[in-house]
C-alpha atoms as a PDB file:
ATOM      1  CA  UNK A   1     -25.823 -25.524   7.153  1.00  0.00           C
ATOM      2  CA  UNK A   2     -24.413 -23.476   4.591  1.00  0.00           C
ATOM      3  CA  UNK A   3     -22.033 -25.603   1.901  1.00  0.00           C
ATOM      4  CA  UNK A   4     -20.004 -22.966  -0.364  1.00  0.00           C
ATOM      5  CA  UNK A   5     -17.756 -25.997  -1.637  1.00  0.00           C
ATOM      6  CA  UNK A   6     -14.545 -24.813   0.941  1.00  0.00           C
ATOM      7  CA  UNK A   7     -13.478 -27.743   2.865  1.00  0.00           C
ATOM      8  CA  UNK A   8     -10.618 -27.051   5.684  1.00  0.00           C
ATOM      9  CA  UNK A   9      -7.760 -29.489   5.937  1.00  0.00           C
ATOM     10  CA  UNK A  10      -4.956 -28.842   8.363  1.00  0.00           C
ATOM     11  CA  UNK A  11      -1.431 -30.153   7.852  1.00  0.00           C
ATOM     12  CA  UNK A  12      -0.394 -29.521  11.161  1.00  0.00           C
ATOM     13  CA  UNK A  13      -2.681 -31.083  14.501  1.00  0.00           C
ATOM     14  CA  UNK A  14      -2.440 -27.586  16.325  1.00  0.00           C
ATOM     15  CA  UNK A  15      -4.281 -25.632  13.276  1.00  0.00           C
ATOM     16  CA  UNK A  16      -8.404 -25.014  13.550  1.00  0.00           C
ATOM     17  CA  UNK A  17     -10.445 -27.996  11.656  1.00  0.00           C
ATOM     18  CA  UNK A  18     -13.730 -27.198  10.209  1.00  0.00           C
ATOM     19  CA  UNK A  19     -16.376 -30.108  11.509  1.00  0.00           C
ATOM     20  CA  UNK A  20     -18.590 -31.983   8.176  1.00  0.00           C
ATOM     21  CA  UNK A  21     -21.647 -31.335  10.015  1.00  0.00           C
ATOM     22  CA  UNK A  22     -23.452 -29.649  12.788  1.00  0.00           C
ATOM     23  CA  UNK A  23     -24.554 -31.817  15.922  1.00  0.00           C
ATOM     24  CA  UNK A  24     -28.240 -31.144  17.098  1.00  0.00           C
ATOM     25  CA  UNK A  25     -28.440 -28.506  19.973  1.00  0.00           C
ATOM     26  CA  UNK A  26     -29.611 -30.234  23.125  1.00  0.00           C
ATOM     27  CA  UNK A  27     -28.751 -27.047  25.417  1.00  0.00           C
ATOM     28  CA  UNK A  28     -29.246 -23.335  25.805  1.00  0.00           C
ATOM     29  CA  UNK A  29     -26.118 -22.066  25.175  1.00  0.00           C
ATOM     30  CA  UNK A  30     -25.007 -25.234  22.591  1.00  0.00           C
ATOM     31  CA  UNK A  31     -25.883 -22.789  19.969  1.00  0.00           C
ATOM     32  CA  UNK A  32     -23.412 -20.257  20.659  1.00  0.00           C
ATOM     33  CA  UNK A  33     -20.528 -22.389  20.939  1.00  0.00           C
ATOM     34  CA  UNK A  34     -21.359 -24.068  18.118  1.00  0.00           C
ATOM     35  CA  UNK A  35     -21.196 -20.790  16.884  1.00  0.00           C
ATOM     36  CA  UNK A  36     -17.811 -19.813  18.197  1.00  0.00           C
ATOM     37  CA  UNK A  37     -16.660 -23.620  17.423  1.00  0.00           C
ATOM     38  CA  UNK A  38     -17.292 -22.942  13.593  1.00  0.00           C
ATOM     39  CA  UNK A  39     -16.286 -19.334  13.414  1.00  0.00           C
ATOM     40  CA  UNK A  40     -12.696 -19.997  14.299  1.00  0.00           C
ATOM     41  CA  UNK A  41     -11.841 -22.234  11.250  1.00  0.00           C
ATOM     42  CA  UNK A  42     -13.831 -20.335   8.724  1.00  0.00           C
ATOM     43  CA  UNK A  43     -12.122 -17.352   9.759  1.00  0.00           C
ATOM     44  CA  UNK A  44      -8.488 -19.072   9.289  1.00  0.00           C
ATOM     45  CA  UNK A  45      -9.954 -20.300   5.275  1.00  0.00           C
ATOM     46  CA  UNK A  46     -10.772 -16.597   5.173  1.00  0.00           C
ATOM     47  CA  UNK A  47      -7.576 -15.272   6.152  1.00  0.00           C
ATOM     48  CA  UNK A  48      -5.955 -17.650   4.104  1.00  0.00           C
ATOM     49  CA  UNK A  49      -7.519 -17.287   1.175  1.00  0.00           C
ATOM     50  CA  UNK A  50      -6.735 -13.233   1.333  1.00  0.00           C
ATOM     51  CA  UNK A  51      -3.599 -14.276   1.921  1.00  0.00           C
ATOM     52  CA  UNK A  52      -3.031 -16.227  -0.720  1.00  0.00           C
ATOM     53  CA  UNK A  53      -4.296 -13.998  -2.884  1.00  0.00           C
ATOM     54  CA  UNK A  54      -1.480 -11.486  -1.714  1.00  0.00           C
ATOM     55  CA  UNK A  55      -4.045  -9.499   0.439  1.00  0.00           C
ATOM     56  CA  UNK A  56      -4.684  -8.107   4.031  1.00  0.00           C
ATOM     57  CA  UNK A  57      -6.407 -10.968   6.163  1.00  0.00           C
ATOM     58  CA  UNK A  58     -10.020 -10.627   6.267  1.00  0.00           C
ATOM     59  CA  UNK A  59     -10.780 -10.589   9.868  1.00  0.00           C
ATOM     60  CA  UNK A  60      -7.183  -9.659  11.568  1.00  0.00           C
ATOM     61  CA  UNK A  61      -8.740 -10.103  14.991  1.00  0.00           C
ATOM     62  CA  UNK A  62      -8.125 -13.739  18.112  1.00  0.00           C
ATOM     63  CA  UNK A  63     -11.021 -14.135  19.890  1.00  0.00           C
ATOM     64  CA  UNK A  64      -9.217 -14.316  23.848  1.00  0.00           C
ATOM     65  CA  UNK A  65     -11.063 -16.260  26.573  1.00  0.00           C
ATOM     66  CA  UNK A  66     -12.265 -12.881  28.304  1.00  0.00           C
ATOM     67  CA  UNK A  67     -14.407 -11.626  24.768  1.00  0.00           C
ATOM     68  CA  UNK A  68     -15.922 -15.257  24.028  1.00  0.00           C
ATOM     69  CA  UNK A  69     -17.450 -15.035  27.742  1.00  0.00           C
ATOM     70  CA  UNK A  70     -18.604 -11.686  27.292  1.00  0.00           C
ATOM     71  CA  UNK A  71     -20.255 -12.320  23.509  1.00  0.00           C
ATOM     72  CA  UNK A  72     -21.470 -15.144  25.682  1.00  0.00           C
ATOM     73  CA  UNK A  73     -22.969 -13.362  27.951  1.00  0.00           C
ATOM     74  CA  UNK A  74     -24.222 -10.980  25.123  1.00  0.00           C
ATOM     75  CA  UNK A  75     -25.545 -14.417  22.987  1.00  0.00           C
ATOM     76  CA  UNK A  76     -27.715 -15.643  26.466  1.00  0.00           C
ATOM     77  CA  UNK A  77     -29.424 -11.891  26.932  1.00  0.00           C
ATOM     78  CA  UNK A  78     -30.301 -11.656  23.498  1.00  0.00           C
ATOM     79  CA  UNK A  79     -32.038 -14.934  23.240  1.00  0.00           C
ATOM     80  CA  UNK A  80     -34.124 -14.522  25.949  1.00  0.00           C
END
């Protein structure tokens, strides 16, 4: 895991909170939502940070239901 020295702490319960640490993978697909599970939050630091700095967010894009079952889908044929 990758420490840059950002740490995520929400004010509000309903915004995205950045885990300490990684759990161990036990299953196939653990890894990609994991994945998905950690790219949420650092995506709202991002966007935040831009913001803050008076900018355009970073990545401007939600990741719906319907695309995280097709990257999915894309995750599983890739790794086998």
């Amino acid at each position: 895991m990758l420490t840059v020295g950002l740490s995520l702490m929400p004010r509000r319960s309903d915004e995205p909170a950045m885990s300490p640490s990684a759990p161990p993978l036990t299953q196939k697909h653990d890894g990609f939502d994991l994945m998905i599970a950690e790219w949420i939050p650092l995506t709202y630091v991002l966007n935040n940070l831009s913001g803050g700095l008076g900018l355009p967010d970073i990545y401007p894009f939600v990741l719906s239901p319907t695309v995280i079952g097709k990257l999915q889908f894309i995750y599983a044929t890739v790794a086998v």
